[in-house]
Structure formats: structure tokens, C-alpha cells
Protein backbone atom coordinates (compact mmCIF):
# COMPACT_ATOMS: atom_id res chain seq x y z
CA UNK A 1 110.32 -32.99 4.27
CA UNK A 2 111.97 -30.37 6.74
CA UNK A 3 115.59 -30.41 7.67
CA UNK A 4 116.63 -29.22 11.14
CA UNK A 5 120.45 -29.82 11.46
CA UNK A 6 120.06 -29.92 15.12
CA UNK A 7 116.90 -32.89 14.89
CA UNK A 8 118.38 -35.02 11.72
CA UNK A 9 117.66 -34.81 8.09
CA UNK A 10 114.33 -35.11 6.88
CA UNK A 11 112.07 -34.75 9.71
CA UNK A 12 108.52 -33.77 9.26
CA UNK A 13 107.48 -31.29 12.32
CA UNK A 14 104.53 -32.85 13.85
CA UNK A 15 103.85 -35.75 11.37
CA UNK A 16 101.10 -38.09 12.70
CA UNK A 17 101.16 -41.56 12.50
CA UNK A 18 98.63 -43.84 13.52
CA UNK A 19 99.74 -46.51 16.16
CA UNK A 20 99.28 -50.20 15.67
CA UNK A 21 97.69 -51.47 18.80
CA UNK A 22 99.36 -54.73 19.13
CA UNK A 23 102.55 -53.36 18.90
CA UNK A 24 104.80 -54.27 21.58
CA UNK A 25 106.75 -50.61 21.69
CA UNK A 26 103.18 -49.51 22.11
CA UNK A 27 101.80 -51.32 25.51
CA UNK A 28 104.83 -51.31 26.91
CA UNK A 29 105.01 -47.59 26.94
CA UNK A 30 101.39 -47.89 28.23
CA UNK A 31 102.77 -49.80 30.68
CA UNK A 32 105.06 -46.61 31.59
CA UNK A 33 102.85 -44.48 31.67
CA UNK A 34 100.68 -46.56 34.32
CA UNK A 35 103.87 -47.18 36.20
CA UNK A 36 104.46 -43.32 36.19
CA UNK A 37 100.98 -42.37 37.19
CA UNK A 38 100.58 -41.63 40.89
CA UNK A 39 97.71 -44.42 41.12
CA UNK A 40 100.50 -47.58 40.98
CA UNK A 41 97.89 -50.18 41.35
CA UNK A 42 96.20 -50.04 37.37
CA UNK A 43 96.43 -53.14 35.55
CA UNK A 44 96.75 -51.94 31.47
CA UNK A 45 94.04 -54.04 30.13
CA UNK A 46 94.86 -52.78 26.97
CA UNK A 47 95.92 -50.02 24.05
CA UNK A 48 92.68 -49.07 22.43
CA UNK A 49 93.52 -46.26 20.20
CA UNK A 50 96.26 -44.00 19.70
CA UNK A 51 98.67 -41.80 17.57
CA UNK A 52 102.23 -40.86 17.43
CA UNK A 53 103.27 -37.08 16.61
CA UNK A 54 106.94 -37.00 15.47
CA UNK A 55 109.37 -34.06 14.75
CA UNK A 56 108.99 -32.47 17.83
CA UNK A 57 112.26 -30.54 19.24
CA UNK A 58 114.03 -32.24 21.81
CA UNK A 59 111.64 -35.24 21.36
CA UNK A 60 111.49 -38.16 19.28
CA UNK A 61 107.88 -38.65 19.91
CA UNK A 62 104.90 -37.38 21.31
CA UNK A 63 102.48 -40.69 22.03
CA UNK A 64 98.98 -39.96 22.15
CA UNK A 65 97.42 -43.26 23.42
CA UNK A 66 93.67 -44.26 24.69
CA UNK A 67 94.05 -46.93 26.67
CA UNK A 68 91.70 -49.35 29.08
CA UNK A 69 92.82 -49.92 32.88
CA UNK A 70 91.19 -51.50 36.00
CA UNK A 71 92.27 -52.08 39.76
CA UNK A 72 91.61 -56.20 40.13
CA UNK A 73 90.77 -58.67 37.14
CA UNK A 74 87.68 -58.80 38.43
CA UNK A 75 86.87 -55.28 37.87
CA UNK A 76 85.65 -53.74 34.24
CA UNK A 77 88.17 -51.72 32.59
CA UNK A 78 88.30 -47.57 32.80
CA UNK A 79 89.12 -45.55 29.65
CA UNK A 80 92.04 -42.98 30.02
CA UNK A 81 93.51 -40.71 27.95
CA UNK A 82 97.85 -40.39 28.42
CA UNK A 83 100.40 -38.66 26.43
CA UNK A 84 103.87 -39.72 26.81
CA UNK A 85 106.67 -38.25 25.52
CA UNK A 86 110.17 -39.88 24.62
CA UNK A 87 112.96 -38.39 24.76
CA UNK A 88 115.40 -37.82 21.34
CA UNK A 89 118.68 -37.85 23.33
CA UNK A 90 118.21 -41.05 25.59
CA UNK A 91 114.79 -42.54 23.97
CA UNK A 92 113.71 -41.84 28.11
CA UNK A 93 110.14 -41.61 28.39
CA UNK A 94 108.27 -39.38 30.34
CA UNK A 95 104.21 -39.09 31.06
CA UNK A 96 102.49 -35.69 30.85
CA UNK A 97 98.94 -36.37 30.69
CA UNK A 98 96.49 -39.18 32.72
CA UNK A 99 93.25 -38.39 32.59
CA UNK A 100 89.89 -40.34 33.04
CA UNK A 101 87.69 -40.26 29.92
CA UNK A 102 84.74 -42.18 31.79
């Protein structure tokens, strides 16, 4: 363990944990990070795959998520690639990365 007085005792600079999938914190910052994406009309199918990088200054935690989206119910889900970030001060979250894997 690594103490920064100004991030907390104990915190391990970019520790990775893995993400549980079902995990409500989980798809609903998914959710954000569709809501925050210029294309507003993506229905999160779901949180495929993902990991969680903590320590990082300023930030809580740096979420590293795969997740599957479509436009209608009809339609077969898209995999994208998003990285949200949440902030340590107000536990805000902010998206960074959206991109298309397929």
C-alpha cells in the first residue's frame, strides 16, 4: 500500500479490479456513459466485460467497461468500448472514451 495524504491512506496507484457485471453501480454508469455520448438514442443491452483502475489523482476511479448497445429492440446489439471516470471530490462521473469495437 501507498499513502498520499492528499488521496487517503492506503491507496494503491492504479490497482485493477475486475468488475462484476451484474452489479448495479456498474450498468448504471453504463447507462451514463450512453446518456453522455453524443448518439442519445443507444439502448445498453448490457455490461459485457470490464475493469476498474483505482488510485488515480483527483479520481476515485477509472472504469474501463465493454459493453453491448443497439438503436431499437429489434436490432442486434453493437460492442463498444467506454471509459468513464468518477470523480474523488463529488463521486461525478464523466465519459472520456466511446468507441465502436465492431
Amino acid at each position: 500500500m501507498v499513502d498520499f495524504p492528499h488521496m487517503g491512506p492506503g491507496l494503491v496507484v492504479g490497482g485493477v479490479v475486475g468488475i462484476q457485471i451484474n452489479d448495479p453501480r456498474v450498468k448504471e454508469i453504463a447507462e451514463v456513459a450512453l446518456k453522455q455520448h453524443a448518439e442519445q438514442n443507444l439502448i445498453l443491452a448490457g455490461v459485457d466485460a470490464g475493469q476498474i483502475i483505482k488510485g488515480i489523482p483527483d479520481w476515485n476511479n477509472y472504469y474501463n467497461l465493454i459493453i453491448s448497445a443497439k438503436h431499437s429492440p429489434q436490432e442486434f446489439s453493437k460492442f463498444y468500448n467506454v471509459i468513464v471516470l468518477q470523480k474523488a471530490s463529488d463521486k461525478s462521473l464523466k465519459l472520456v472514451s466511446f468507441v465502436p469495437l465492431f
